[in-house]
Protein backbone atom coordinates (compact mmCIF):
# COMPACT_ATOMS: atom_id res chain seq x y z
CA UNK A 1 151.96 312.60 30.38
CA UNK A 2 152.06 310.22 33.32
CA UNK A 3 150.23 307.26 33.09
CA UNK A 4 147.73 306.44 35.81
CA UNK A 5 148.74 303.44 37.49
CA UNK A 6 145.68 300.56 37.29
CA UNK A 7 145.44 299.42 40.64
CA UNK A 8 144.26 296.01 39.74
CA UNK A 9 144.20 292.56 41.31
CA UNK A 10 147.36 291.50 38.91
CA UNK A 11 150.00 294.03 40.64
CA UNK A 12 149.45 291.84 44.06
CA UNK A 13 150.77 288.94 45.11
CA UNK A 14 147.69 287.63 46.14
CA UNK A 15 144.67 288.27 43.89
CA UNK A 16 142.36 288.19 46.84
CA UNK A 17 141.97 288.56 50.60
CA UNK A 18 141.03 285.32 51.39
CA UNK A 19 143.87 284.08 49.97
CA UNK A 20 146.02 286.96 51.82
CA UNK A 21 144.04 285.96 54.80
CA UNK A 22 144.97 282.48 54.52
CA UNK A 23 148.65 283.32 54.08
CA UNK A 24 149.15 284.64 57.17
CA UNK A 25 147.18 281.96 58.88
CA UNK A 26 149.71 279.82 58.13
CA UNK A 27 152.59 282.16 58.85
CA UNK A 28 151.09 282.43 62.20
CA UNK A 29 151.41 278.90 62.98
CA UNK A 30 154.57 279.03 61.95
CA UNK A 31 155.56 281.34 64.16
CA UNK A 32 153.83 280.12 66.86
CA UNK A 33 154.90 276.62 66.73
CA UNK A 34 158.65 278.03 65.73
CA UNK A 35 158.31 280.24 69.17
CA UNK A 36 157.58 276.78 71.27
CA UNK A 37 160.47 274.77 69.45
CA UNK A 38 162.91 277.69 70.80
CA UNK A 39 162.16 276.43 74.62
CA UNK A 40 161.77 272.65 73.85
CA UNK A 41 162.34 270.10 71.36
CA UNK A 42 159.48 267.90 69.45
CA UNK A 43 161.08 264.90 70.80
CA UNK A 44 160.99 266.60 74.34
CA UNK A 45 157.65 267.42 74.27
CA UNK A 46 156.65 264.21 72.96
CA UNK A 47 158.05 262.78 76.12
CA UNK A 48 156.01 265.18 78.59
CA UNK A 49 153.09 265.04 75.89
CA UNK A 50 152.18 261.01 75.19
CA UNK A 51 152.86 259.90 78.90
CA UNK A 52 150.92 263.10 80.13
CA UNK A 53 147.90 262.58 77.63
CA UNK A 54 148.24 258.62 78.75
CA UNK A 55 147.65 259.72 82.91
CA UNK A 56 145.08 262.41 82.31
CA UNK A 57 143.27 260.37 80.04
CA UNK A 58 142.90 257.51 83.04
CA UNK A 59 142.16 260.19 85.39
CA UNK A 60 139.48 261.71 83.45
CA UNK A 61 138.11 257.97 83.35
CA UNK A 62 137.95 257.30 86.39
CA UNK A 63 136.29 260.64 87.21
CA UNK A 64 133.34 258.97 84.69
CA UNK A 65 133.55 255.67 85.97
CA UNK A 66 134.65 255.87 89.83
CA UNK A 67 133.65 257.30 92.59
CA UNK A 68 134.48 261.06 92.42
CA UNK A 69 137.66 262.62 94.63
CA UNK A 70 136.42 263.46 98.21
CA UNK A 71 137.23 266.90 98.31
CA UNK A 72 134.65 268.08 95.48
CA UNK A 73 131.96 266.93 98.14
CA UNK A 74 132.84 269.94 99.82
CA UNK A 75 133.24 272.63 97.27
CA UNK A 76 130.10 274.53 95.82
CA UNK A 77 128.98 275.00 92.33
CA UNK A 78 129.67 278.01 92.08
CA UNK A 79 133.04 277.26 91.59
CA UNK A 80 132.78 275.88 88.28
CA UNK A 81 131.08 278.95 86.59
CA UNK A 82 134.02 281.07 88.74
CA UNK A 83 136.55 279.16 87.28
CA UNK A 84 135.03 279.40 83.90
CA UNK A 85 134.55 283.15 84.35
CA UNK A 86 137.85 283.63 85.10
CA UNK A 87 139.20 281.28 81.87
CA UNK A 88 136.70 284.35 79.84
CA UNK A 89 138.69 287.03 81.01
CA UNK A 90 142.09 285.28 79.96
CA UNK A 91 143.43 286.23 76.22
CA UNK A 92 142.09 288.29 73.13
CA UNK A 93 141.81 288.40 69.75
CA UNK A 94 144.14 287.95 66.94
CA UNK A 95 142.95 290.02 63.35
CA UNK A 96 146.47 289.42 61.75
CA UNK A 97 147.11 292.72 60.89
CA UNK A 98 150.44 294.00 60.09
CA UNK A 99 152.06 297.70 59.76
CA UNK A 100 152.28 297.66 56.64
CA UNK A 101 148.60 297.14 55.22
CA UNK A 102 148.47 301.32 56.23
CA UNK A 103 150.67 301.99 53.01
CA UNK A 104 149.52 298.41 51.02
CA UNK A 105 146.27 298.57 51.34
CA UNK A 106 145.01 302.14 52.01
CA UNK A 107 143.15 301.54 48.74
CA UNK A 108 141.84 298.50 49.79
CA UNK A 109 139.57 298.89 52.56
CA UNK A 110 137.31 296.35 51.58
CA UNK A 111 140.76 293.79 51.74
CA UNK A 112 140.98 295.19 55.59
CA UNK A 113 137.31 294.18 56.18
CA UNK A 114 137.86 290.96 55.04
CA UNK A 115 141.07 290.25 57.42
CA UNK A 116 139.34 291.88 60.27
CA UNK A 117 136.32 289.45 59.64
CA UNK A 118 138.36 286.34 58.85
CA UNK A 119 140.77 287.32 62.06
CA UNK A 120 137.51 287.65 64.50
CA UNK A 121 136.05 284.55 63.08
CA UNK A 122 139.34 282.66 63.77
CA UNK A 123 139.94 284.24 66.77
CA UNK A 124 136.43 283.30 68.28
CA UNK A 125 136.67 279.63 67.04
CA UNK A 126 139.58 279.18 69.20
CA UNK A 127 138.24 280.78 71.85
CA UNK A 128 135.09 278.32 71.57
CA UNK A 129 137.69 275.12 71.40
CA UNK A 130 139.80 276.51 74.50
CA UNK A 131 136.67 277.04 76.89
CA UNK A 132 134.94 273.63 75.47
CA UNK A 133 138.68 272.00 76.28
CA UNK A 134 138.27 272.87 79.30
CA UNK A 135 134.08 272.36 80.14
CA UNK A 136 135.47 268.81 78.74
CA UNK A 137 137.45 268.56 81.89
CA UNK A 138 135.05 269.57 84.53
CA UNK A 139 131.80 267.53 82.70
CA UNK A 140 132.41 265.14 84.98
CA UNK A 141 132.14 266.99 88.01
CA UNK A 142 129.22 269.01 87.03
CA UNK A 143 127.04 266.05 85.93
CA UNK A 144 128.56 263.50 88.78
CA UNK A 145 129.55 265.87 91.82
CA UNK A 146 126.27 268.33 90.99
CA UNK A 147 123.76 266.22 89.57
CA UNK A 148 123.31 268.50 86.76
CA UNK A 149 121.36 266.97 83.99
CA UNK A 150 122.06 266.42 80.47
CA UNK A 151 120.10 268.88 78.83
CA UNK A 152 121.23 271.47 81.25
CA UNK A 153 125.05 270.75 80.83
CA UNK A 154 124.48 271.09 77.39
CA UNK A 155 122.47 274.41 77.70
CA UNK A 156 125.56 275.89 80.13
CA UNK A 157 128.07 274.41 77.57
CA UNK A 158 125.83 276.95 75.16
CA UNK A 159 126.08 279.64 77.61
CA UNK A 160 129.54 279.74 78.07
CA UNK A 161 130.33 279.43 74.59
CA UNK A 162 127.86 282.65 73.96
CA UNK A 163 129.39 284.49 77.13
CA UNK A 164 133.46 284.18 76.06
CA UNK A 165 132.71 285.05 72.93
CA UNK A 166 130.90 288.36 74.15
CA UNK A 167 133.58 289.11 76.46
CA UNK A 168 136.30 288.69 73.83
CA UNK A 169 134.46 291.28 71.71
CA UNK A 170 133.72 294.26 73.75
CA UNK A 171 137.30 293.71 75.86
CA UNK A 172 138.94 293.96 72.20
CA UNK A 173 136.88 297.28 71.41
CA UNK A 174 137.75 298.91 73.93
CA UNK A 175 141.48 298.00 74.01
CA UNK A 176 141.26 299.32 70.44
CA UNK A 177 139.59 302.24 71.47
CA UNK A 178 140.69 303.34 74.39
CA UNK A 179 144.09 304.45 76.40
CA UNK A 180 145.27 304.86 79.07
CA UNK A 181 143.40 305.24 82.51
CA UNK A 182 140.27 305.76 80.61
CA UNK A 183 140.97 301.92 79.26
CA UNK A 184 140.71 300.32 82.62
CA UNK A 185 137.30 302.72 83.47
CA UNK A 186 135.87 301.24 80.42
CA UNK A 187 137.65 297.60 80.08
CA UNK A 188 136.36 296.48 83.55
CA UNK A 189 132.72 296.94 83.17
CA UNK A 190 132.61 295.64 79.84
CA UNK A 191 134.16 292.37 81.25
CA UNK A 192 132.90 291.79 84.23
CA UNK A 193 129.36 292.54 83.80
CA UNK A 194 128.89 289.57 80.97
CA UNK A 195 130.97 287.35 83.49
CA UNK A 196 128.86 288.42 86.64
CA UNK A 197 125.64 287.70 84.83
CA UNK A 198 126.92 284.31 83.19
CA UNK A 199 127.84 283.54 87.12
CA UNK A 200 124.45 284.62 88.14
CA UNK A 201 122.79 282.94 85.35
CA UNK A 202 124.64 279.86 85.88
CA UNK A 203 123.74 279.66 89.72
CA UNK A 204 119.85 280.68 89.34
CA UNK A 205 119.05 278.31 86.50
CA UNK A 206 121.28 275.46 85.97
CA UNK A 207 118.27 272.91 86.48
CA UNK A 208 116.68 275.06 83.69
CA UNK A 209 117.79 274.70 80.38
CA UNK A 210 115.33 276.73 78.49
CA UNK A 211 116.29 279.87 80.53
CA UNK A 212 120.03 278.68 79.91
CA UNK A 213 119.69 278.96 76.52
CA UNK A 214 117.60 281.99 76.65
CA UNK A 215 120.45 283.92 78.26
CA UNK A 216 122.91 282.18 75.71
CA UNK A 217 120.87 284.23 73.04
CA UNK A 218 120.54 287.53 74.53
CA UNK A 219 124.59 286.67 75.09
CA UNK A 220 124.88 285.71 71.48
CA UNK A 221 122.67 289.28 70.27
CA UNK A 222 125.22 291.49 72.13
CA UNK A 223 127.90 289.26 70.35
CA UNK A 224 126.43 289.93 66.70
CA UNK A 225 125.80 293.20 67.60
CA UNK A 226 129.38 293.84 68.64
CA UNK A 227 130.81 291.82 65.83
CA UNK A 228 128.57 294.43 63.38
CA UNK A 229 130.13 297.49 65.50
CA UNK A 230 133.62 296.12 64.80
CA UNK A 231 133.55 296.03 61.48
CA UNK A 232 132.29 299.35 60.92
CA UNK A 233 134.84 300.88 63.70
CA UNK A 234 137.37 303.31 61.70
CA UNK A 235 140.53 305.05 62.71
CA UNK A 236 141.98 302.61 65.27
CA UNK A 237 144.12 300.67 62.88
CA UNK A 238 147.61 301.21 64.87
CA UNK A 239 145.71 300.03 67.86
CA UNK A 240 145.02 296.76 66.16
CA UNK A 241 148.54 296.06 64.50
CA UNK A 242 149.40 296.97 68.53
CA UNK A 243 146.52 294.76 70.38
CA UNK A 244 147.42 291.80 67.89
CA UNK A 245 151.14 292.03 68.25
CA UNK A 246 150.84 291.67 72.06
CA UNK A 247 148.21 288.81 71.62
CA UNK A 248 150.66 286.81 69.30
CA UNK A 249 153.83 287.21 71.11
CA UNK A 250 152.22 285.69 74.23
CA UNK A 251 153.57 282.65 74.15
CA UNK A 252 156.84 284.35 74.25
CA UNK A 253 156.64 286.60 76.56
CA UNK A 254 155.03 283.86 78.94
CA UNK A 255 158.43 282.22 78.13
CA UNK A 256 160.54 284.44 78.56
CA UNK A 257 159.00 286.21 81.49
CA UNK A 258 161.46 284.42 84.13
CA UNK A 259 164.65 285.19 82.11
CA UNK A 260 163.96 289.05 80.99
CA UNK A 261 162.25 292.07 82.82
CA UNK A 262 159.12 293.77 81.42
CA UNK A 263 160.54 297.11 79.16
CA UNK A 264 159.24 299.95 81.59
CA UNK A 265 157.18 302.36 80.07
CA UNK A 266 158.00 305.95 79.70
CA UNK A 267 157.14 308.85 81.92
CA UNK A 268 157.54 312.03 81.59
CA UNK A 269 156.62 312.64 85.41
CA UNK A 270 157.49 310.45 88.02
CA UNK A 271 154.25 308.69 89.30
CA UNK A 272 155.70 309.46 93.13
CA UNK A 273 157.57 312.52 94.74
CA UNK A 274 156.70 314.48 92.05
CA UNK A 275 156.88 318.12 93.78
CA UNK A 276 158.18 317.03 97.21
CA UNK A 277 160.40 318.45 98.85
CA UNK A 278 163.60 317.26 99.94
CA UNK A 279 163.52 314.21 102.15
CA UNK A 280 166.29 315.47 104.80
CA UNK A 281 166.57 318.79 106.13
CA UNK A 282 170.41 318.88 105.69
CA UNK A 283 171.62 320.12 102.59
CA UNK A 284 174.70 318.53 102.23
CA UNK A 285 176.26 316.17 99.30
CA UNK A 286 175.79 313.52 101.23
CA UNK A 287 171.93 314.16 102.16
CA UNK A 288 170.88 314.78 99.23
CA UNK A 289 172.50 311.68 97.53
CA UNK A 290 171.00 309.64 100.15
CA UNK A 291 167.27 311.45 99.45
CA UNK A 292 168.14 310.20 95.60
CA UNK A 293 168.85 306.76 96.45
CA UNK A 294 165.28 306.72 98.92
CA UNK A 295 163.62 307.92 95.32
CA UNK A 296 165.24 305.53 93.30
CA UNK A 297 164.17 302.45 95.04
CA UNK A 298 160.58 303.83 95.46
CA UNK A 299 160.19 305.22 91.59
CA UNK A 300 161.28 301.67 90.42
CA UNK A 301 158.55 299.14 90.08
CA UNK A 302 160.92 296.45 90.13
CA UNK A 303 162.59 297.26 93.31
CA UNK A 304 159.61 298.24 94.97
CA UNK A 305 157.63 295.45 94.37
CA UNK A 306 160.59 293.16 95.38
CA UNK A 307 160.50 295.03 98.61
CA UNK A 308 156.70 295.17 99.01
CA UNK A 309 156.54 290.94 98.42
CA UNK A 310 159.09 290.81 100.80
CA UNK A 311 157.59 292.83 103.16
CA UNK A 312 154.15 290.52 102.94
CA UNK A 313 156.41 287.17 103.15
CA UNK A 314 157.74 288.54 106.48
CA UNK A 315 155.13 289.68 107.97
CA UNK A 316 153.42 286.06 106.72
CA UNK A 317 155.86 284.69 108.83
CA UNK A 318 156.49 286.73 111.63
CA UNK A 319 152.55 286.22 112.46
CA UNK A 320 152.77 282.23 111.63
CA UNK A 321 155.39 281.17 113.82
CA UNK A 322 155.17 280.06 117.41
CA UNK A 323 155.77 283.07 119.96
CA UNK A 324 159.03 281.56 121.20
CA UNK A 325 160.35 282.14 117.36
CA UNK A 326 158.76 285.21 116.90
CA UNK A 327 161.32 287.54 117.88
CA UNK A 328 164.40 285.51 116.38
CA UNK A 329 162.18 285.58 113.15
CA UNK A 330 161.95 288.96 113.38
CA UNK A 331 166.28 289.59 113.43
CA UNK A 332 166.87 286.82 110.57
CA UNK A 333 164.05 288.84 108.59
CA UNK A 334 165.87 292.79 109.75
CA UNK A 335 168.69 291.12 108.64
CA UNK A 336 167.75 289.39 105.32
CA UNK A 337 166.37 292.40 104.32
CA UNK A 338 168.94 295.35 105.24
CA UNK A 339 171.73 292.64 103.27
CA UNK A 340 169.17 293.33 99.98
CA UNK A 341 168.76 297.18 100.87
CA UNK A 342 172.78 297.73 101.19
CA UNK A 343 172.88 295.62 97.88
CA UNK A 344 170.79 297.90 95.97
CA UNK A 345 173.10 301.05 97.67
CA UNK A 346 175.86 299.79 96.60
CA UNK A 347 174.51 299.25 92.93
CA UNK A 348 173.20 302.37 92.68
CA UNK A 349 176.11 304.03 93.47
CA UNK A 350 178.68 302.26 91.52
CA UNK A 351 176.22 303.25 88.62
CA UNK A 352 177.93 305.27 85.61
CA UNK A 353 175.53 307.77 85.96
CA UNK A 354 177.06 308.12 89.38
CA UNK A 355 180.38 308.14 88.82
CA UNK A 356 179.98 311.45 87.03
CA UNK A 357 179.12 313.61 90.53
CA UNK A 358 182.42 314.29 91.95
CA UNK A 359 181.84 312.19 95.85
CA UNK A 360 184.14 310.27 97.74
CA UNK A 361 183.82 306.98 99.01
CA UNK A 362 183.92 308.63 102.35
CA UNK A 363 180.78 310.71 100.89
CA UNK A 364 179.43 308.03 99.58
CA UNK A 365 179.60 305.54 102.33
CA UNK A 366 178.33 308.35 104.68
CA UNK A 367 175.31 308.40 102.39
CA UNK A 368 174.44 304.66 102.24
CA UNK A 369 174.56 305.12 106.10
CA UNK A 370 172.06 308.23 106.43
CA UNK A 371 169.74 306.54 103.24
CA UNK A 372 169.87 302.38 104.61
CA UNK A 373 168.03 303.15 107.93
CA UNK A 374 165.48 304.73 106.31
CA UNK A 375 164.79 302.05 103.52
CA UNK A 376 164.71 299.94 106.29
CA UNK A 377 162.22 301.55 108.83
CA UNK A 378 159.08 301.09 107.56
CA UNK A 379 159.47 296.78 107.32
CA UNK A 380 161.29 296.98 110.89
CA UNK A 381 158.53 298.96 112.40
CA UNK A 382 155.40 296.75 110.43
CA UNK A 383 157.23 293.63 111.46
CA UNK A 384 157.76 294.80 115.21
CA UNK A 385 153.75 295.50 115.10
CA UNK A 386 152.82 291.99 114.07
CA UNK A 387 155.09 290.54 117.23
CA UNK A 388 153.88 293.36 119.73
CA UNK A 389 150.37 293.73 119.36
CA UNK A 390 149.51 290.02 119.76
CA UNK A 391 151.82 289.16 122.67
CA UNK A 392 151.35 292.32 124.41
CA UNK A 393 147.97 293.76 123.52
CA UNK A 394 147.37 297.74 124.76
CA UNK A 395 150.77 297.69 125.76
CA UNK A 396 152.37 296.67 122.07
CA UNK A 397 150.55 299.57 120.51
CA UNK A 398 153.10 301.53 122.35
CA UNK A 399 155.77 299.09 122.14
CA UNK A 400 156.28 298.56 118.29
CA UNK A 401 157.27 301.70 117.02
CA UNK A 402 160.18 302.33 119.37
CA UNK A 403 161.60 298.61 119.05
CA UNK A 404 160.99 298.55 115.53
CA UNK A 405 163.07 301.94 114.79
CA UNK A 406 165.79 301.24 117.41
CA UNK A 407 166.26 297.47 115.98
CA UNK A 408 165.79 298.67 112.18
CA UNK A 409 168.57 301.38 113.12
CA UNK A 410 171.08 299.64 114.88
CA UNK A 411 171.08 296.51 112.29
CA UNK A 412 171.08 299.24 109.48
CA UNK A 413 174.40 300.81 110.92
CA UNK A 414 176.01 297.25 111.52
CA UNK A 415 175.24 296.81 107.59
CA UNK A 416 176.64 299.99 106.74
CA UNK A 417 179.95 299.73 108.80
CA UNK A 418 180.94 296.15 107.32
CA UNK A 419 179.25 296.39 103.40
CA UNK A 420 180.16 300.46 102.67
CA UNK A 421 184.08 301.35 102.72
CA UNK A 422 185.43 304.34 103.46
């Protein structure tokens, strides 16, 4: 006869969830502090640290004691409940849950309560240190520069306290709740409402601070209220052990974000050219492996956001310049760009993928030459609009297309003939 086994408090290694609670507290700033020491030493940081604390600390004297920088004359009030607004939206919550708590502590739900409630607790009493760090720094300003009284900088202090910690909240729910599309429909109201009527409320009454703190506790009842919901919200567990995975490995992926790219996620469809048909009427090899080199660079995010930014630098500074530069801008630019699309052909053929299909480099150089004009047309022909239509008005409207194409096309072939060997 098999013995029932006595799930009791002695077969864990932590009698408690507090205790388990406060366990991985600790391993979390461990982690955290072990994720910073991989980009710079202690004795580094306490070089950029003590002499930085020193000058900001004399800075944020003088703001108390001296006159006030001339340029906050001229900026509005709103700005500080903008920029606070916009410090809401930033970060999330961290419950420290991990994977394995779904086999651990099926049993246990009242131990998963407990971590939820501990990890929402912590996670709102740093956001409450974060947002007062940084109504510490523009105090000055709002009492000095707006003439915002004491009680009433108190009362907003209370506000925005209330307000980030309602954000936080809801943003998390739905995160937890929601995927996909249907996450954006329902994560942008629930955070920008709260931060549109903190701005409101911060505009309208910030000589009032009994309607201040009157909209810090209708703020602060939507926070309860959510904090209630949350802890009575079942059957999103993976979608916390996901949300709070992302939320601690921020640090590194802010880190890291120059040195590695994003993973890209999967699709099973392409999100463009999905049932087109084929980009050039000609059938052969050498068509078609052009068409697939046009998708490639438009399918990838990376690519085509390298060649969107460029496009809006260009353009920047095709419409910047003087109108004596404009049109020797304009070949540098053709050229800059046509030098990054023949890169990318070449790199996408000499892919292993690639090297599979059975083409020449006759085929292949044919192909870059039929596929680079055509990655180039549409920044030749935008940047040809931006010179024509302000130096030549009506007529420029006609103008740009044709000199876009012809100069796109004939510093496309000059590309092709010296990067793609035959």
């Amino acid at each position: 006869m098999l013995r029932r086994i006595d799930m009791s408090r002695g077969l864990f290694a932590f009698p408690a969830a507090p205790k388990l609670f406060k366990r991985r507290l600790f391993s979390h700033f461990r982690e955290q502090s072990a994720i910073i020491r991989t980009a710079a030493d202690w004795t580094v940081l306490l070089y950029i640290i003590i002499p930085g604390g020193l000058l900001g600390g004399r800075f944020y004297y003088g703001f108390w004691n001296h006159e006030l920088p001339s340029w906050t004359a001229d900026l509005p009030f709103a700005m500080i409940p903008s920029l606070l607004a916009v410090l809401l939206l930033t970060g999330g919550m961290v419950l420290l849950l991990q994977e394995g708590d779904l086999l651990f502590l099926r049993q246990r739900e009242n131990w998963i309560r407990s971590i939820v409630r501990r990890g929402m607790i912590y996670s709102l009493i740093v956001t409450a240190l974060k947002t007062a760090a940084v109504y510490a720094v523009l105090l000055p300003f709002i009492v000095r520069g707006y003439s915002v009284s004491t009680g009433a900088a108190w009362a907003l202090l209370v506000l925005t306290l209330a307000c980030s910690w309602c954000v936080k909240l809801l943003g998390h729910i739905v995160k937890v709740q929601r995927q996909g599309f249907r996450r954006w429909l329902w994560l942008i109201p629930s955070v920008t409402v709260p931060c549109a009527l903190y701005i409101r409320a911060a505009l309208y009454w910030r000589d009032s601070p009994l309607l201040l703190l009157l909209a810090a506790a209708g703020f602060a009842a939507v926070t309860a209220r959510a904090f209630h919901y949350r802890l009575r919200l079942r059957g999103t567990f993976m979608s916390d052990v996901r949300e709070d995975y992302k939320q601690r490995m921020r640090i590194a992926a802010l880190l890291l974000r120059g040195v590695l790219d994003k993973p890209r996620p999967t699709r099973y469809k392409p999100w463009i050219f999905r049932k087109s048909p084929p980009l050039l009427k000609s059938r052969q090899p050498e068509s078609r492996f052009a068409a697939a080199a046009i998708k490639a660079l438009v399918r990838n995010p990376a690519h085509l956001k390298l060649y969107l930014q460029f496009t809006g630098v260009g353009l920047a500074a095709v419409f910047i310049v003087p109108s004596v530069l404009k049109w020797l801008v304009f070949a540098l630019l053709i050229a800059l760009m046509s030098y990054w699309l023949s890169s990318f052909w070449l790199l996408f053929a000499g892919d292993d993928y690639i090297g599979i299909l059975p083409f020449t480099k006759e085929q292949k150089a044919e192909a870059g030459s039929k596929a680079l004009p055509i990655m180039l047309m549409p920044f030749a022909v935008l940047c040809s609009a931006v010179i024509c239509l302000p130096l030549y008005g009506w007529f420029g409207l006609v103008l740009f297309i044709p000199v876009g194409a012809v100069a796109g096309y004939l510093v496309a072939n000059m590309f092709s003939a010296f990067r793609f060997a035959k």
